[in-house]
Protein backbone atom coordinates (compact mmCIF):
# COMPACT_ATOMS: atom_id res chain seq x y z
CA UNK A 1 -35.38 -28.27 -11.98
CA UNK A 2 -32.68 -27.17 -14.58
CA UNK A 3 -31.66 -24.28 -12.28
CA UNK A 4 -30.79 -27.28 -9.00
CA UNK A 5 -28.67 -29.43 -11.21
CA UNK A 6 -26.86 -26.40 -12.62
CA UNK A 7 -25.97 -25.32 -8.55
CA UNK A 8 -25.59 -28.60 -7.56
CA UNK A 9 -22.88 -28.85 -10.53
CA UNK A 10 -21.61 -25.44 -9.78
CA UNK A 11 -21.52 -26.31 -5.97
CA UNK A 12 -19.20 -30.20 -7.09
CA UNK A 13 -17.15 -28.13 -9.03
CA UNK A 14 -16.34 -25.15 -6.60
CA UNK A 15 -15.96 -27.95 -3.96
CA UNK A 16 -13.32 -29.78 -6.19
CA UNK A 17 -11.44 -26.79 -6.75
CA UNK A 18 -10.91 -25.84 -3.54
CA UNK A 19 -9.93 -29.31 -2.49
CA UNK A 20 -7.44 -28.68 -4.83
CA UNK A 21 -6.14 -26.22 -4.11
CA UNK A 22 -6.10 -27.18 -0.62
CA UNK A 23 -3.95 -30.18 -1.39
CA UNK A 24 -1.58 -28.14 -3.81
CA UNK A 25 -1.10 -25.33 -1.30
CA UNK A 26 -0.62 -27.95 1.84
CA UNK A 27 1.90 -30.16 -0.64
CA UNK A 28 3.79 -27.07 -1.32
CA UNK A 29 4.11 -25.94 1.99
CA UNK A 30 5.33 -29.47 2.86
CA UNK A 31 8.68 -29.30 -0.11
CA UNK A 32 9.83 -25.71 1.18
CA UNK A 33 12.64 -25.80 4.23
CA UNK A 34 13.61 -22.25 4.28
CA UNK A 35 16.59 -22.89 6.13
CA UNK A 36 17.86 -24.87 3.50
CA UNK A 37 16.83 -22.31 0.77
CA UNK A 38 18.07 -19.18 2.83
CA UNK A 39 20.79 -16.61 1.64
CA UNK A 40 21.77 -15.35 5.69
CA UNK A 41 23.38 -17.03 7.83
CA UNK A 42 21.22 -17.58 10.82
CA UNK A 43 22.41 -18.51 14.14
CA UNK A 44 20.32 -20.68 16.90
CA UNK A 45 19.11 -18.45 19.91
CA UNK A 46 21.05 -18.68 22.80
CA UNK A 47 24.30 -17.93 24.59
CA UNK A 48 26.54 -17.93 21.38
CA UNK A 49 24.31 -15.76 19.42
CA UNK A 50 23.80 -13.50 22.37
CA UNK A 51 27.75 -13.55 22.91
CA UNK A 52 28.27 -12.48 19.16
CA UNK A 53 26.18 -9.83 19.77
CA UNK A 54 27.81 -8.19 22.46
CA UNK A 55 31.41 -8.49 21.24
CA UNK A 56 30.16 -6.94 17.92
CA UNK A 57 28.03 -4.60 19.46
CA UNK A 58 25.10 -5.22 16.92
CA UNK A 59 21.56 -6.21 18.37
CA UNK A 60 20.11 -9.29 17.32
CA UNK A 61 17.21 -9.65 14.79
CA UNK A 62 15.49 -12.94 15.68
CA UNK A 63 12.63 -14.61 12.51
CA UNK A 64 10.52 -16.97 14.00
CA UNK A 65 8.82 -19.03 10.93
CA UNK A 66 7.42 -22.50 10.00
CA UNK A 67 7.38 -24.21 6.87
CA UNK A 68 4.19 -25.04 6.93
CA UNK A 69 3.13 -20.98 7.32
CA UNK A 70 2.41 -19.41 3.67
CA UNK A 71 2.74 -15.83 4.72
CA UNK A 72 6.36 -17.04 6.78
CA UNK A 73 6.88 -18.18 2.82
CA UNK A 74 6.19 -14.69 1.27
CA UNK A 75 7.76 -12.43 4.15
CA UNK A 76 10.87 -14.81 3.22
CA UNK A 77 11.13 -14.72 -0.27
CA UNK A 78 9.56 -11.11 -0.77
CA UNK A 79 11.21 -9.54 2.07
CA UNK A 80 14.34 -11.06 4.17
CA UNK A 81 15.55 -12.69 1.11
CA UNK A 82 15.55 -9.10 -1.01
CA UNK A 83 19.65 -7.92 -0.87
CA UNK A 84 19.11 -4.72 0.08
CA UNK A 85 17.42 -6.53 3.57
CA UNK A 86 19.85 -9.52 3.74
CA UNK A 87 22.49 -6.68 3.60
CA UNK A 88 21.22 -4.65 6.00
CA UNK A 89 20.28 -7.62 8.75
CA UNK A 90 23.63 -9.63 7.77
CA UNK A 91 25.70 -5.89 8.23
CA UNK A 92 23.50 -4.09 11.37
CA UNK A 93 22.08 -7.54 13.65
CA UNK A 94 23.09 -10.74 14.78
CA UNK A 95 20.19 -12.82 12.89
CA UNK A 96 18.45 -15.67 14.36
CA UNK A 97 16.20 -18.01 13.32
CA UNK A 98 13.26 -20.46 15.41
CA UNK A 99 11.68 -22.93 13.83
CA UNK A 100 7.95 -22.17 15.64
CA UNK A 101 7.42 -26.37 14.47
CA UNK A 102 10.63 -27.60 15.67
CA UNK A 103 10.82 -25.67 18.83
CA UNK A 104 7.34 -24.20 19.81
CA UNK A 105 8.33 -23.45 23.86
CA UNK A 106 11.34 -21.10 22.73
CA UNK A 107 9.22 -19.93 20.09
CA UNK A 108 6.57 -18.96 22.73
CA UNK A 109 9.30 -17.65 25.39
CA UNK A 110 10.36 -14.96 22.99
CA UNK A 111 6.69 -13.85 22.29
CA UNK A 112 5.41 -15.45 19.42
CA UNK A 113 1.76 -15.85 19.17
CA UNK A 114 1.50 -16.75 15.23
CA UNK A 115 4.17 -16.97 12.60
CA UNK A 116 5.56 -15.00 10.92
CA UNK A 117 6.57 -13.45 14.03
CA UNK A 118 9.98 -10.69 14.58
CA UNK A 119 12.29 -9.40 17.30
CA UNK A 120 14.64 -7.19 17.91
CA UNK A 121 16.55 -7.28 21.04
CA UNK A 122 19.79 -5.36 22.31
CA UNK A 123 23.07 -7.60 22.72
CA UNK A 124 22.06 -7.56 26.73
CA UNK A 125 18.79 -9.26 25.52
CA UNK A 126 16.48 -6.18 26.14
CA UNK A 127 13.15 -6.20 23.52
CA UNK A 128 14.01 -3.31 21.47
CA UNK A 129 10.70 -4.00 19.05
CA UNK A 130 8.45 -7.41 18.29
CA UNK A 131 6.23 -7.16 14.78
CA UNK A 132 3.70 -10.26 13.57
CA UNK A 133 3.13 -11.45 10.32
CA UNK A 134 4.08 -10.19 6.75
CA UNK A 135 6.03 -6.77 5.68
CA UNK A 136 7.00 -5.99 2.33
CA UNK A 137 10.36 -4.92 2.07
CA UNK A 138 10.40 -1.42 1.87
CA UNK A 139 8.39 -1.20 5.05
CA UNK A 140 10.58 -4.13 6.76
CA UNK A 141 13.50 -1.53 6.13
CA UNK A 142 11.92 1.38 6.96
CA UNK A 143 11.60 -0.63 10.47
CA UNK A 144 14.53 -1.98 10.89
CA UNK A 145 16.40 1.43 10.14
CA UNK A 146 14.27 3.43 12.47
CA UNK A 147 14.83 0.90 15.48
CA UNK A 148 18.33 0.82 14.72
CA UNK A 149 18.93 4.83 14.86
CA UNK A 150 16.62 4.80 18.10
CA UNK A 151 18.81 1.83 19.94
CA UNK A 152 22.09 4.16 18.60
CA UNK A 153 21.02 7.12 20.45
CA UNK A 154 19.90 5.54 24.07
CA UNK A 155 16.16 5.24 22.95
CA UNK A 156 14.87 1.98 24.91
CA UNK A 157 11.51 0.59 25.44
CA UNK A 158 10.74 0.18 29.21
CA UNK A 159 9.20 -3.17 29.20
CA UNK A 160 10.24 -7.11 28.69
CA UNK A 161 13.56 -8.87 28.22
CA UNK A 162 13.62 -12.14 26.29
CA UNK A 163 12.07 -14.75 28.73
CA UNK A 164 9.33 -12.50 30.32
């Protein structure tokens, strides 16, 4: 009889814990607007950004994210937020940014099928490379670098431009 009361307790107090925790992590979630807490500047997606892109002759690195998303949180603040990355993307792309909550069709149109979700696309708006969900830094460099030297030398994938 001692042994019930002692998993029944266990099982209120687990219970509590995660609600919690639940309520912490989905409170949390709900005070961070990473556009307001960003170092790069991000453009919208479309003509402008597309426009830049051409006349600079960089590609354009497009972050699809929500606030809501934890691991959109930790690529941000562990990864694109690092200055060796924000260097590198501010210096080598045209970065831009979807909010997957605010605009969940464009979101979709460029691929997205969870957040964090990444693209890389040519200043003509040919998919050079699309990567889901969290990347530590080095390895988000390591990425990055090796798509931009093959774009440099002619190295194209055969498949989708944004849209398809």
């Amino acid at each position: 009889m001692k042994t019930t009361r002692n998993k029944g307790q266990w099982f209120a107090l687990s219970l509590a814990l995660c609600s919690i925790f639940l309520w912490s992590s989905v409170s949390y979630a709900a005070t961070w607007n990473y556009l307001n807490e960003t170092n790069i500047k991000w453009f919208s997606f479309g003509d402008e950004a597309f426009a830049k892109a051409r006349k600079s002759g960089k590609p354009v690195y497009v972050f699809v994210f929500a606030d809501w998303c934890n691991w959109c949180k930790k690529f941000e603040t562990e990864a694109l937020e690092t200055p060796t990355i924000r260097a590198l993307i501010e210096k080598e792309f045209v970065p831009v940014a979807i909010d997957f909550t605010k605009f969940p069709d464009l979101a979709k149109q460029v691929g997205t099928i969870g957040v964090p979700t990444n693209v890389l696309y040519t200043p003509e708006g040919k998919k050079l490379l699309r990567f889901y969900g969290y990347i530590g830094p080095k390895d988000l460099e390591e990425i990055l670098l090796k798509t931009l030297d093959r774009w440099r030398r002619g190295e194209l994938p055969e498949e989708d431009e944004f849209g398809n």
